[in-house]
C-alpha atoms as a PDB file:
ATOM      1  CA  UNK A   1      21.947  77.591  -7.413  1.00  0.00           C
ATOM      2  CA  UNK A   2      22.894  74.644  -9.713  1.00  0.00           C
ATOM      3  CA  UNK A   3      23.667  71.387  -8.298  1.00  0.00           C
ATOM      4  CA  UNK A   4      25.324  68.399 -10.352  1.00  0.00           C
ATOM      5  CA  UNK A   5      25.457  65.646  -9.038  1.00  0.00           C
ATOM      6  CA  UNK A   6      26.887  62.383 -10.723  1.00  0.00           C
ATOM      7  CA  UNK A   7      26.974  58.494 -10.722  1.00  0.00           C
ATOM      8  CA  UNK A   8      27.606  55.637 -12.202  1.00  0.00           C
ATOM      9  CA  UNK A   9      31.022  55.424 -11.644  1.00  0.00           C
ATOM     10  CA  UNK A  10      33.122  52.303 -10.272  1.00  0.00           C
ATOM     11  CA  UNK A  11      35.801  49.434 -10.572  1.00  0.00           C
ATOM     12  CA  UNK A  12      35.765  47.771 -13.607  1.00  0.00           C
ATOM     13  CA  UNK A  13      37.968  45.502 -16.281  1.00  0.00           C
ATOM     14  CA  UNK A  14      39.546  46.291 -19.324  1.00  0.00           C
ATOM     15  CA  UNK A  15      37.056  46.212 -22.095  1.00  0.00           C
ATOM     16  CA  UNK A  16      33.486  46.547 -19.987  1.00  0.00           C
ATOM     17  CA  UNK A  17      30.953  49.396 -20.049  1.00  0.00           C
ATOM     18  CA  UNK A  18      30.055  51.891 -17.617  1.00  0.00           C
ATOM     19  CA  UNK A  19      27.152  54.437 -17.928  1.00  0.00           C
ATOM     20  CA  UNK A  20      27.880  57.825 -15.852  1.00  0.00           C
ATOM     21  CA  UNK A  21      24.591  59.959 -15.157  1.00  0.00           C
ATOM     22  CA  UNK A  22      24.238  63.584 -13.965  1.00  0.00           C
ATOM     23  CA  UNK A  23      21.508  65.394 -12.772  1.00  0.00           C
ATOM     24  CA  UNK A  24      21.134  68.477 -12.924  1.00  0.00           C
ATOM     25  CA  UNK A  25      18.908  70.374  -9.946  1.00  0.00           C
ATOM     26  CA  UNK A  26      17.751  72.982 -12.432  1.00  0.00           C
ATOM     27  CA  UNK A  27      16.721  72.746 -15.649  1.00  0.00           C
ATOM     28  CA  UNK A  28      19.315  74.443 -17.934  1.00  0.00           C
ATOM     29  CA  UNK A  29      18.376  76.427 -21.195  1.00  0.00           C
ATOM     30  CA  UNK A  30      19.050  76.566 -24.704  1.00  0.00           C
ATOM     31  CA  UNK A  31      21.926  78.270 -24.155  1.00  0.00           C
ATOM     32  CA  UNK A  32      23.713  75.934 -21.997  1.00  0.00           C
ATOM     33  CA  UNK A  33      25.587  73.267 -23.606  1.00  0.00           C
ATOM     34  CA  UNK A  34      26.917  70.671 -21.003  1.00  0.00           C
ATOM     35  CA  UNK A  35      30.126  67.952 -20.689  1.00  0.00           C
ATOM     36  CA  UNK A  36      31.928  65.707 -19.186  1.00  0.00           C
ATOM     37  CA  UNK A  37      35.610  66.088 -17.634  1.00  0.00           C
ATOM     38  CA  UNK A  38      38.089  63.382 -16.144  1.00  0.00           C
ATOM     39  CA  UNK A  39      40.687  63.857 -14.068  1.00  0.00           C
ATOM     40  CA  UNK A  40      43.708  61.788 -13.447  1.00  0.00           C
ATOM     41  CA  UNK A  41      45.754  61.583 -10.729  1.00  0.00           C
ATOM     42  CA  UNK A  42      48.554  64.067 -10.951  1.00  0.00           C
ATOM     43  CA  UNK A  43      47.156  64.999 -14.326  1.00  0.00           C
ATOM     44  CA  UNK A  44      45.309  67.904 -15.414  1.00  0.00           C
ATOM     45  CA  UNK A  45      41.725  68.201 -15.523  1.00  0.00           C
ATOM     46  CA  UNK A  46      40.699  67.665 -19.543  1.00  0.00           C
ATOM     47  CA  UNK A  47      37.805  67.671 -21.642  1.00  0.00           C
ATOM     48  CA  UNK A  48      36.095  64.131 -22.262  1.00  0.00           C
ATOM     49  CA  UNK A  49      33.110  64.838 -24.468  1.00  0.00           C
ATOM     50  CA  UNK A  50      30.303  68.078 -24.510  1.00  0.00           C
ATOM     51  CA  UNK A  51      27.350  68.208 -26.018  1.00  0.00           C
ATOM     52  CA  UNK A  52      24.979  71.013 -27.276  1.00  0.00           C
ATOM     53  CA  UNK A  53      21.508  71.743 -25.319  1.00  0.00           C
ATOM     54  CA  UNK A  54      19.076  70.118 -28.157  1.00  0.00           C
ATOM     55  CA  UNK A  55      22.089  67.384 -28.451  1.00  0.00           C
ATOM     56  CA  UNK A  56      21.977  68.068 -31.832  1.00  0.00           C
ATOM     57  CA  UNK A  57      25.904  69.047 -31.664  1.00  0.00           C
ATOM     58  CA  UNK A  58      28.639  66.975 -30.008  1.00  0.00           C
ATOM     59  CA  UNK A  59      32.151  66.870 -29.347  1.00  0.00           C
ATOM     60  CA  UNK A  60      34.411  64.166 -28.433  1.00  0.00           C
ATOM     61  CA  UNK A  61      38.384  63.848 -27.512  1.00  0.00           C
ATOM     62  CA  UNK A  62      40.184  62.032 -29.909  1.00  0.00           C
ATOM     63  CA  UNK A  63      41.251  59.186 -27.159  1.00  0.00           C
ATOM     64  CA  UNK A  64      37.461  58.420 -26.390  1.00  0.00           C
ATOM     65  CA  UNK A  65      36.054  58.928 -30.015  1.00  0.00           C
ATOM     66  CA  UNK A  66      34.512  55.622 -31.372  1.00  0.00           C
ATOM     67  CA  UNK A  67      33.874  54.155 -27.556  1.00  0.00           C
ATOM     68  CA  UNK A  68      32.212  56.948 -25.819  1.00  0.00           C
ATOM     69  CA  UNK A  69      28.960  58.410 -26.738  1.00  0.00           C
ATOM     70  CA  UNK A  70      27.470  61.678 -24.952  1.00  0.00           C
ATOM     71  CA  UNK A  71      23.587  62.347 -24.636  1.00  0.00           C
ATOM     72  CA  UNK A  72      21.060  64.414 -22.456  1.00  0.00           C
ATOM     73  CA  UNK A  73      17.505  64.037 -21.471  1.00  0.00           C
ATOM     74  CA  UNK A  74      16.321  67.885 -20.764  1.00  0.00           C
ATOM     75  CA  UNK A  75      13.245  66.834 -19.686  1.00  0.00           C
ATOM     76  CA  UNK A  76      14.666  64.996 -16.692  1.00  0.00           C
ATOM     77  CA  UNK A  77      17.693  67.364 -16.294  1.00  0.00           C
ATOM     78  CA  UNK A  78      19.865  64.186 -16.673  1.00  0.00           C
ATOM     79  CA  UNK A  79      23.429  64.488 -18.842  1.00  0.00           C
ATOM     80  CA  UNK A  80      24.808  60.992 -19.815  1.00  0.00           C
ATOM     81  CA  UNK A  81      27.830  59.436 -20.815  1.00  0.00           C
ATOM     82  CA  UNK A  82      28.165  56.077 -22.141  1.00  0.00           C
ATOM     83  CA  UNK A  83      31.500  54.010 -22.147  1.00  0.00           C
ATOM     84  CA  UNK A  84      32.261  51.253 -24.343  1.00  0.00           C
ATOM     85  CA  UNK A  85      35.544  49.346 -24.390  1.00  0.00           C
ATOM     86  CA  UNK A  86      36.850  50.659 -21.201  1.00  0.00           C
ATOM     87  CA  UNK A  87      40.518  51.136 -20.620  1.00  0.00           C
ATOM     88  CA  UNK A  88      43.162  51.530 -17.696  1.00  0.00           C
ATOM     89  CA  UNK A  89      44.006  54.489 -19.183  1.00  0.00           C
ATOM     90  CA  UNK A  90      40.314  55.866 -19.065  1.00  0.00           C
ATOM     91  CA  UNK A  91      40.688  55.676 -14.676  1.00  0.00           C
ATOM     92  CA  UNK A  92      39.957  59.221 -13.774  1.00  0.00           C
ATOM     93  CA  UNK A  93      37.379  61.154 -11.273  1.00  0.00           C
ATOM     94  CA  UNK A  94      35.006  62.365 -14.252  1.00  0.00           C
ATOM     95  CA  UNK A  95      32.876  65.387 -13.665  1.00  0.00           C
ATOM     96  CA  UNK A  96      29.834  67.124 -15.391  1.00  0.00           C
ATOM     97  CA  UNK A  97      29.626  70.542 -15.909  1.00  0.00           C
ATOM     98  CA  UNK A  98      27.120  72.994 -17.244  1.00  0.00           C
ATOM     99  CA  UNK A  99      28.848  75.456 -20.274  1.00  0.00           C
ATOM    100  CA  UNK A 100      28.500  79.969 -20.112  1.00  0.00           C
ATOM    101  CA  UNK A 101      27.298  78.826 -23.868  1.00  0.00           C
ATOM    102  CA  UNK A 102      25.790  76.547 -26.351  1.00  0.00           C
ATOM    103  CA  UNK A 103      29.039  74.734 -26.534  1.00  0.00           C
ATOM    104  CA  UNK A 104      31.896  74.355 -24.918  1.00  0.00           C
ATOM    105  CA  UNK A 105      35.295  72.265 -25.458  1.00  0.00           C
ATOM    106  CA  UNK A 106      37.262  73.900 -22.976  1.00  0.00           C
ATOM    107  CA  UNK A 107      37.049  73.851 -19.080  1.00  0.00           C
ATOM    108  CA  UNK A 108      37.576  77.991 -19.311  1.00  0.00           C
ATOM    109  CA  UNK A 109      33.785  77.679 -20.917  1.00  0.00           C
ATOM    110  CA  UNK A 110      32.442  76.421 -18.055  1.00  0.00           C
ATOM    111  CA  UNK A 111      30.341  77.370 -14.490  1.00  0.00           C
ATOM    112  CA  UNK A 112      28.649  74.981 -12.710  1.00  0.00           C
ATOM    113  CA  UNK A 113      30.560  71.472 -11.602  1.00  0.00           C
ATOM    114  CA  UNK A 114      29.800  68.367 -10.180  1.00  0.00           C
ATOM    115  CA  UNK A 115      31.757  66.603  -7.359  1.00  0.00           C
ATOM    116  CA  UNK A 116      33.166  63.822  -9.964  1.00  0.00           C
ATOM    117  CA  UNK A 117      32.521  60.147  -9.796  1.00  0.00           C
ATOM    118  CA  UNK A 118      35.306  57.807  -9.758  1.00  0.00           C
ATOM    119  CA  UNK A 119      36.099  55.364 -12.621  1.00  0.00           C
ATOM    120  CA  UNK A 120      38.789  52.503 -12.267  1.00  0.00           C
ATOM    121  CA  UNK A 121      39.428  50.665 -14.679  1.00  0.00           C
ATOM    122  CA  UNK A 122      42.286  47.602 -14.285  1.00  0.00           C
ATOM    123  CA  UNK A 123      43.966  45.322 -17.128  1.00  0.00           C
END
């Protein structure tokens, strides 16, 4: 059974950084590409950034290109998301999620979810 579970998340201004973390309870293979989800309230759940397994191959959403930056550590089963220039726009419950495939930029494309970490970001 896979378990994510995330952190990092929390209350911060306009403009900081936050690093998210997820850990993954079982080491995932090459064929699993993995990414990170937000969801807003009242708003549906949407694709952040995803990454292949060797990291070699990475996908961003256009409102988070240029300030986040996704990366993974297989040898400690650990997904990562680093966010620069944080907005109140960005304030969202973000979840990790282990991909059927090498890479996936849809939710349909993926199994295995975390239980989300909350960001909040105020002006």
């Amino acid at each position: 059974q896979v378990q994510l579970v995330e952190s990092g998340g929390g209350r911060v201004q306009a403009g900081d950084s936050l690093r998210l973390s997820c850990v993954n309870s079982r080491r995932t293979s090459s064929n699993n590409g993995m990414g990170w989800f937000r969801q807003a309230p009242g708003k549906e759940r949407e694709i952040v950034a995803a990454i292949s397994w060797r990291g070699d191959n990475t996908y961003y959403a256009d409102s988070v290109k240029g300030r986040f930056s996704i990366s993974r550590d297989n040898a400690k089963n650990t997904l990562y998301l680093q966010m620069n220039s944080l907005r109140p726009e960005d304030t969202a419950v973000y979840y990790c999620a282990v991909a059927l495939s090498i890479m996936g930029v849809n939710r349909q494309q993926y199994r295995y979810w975390g239980q989300g970490t909350q960001v909040t970001v105020s002006s």
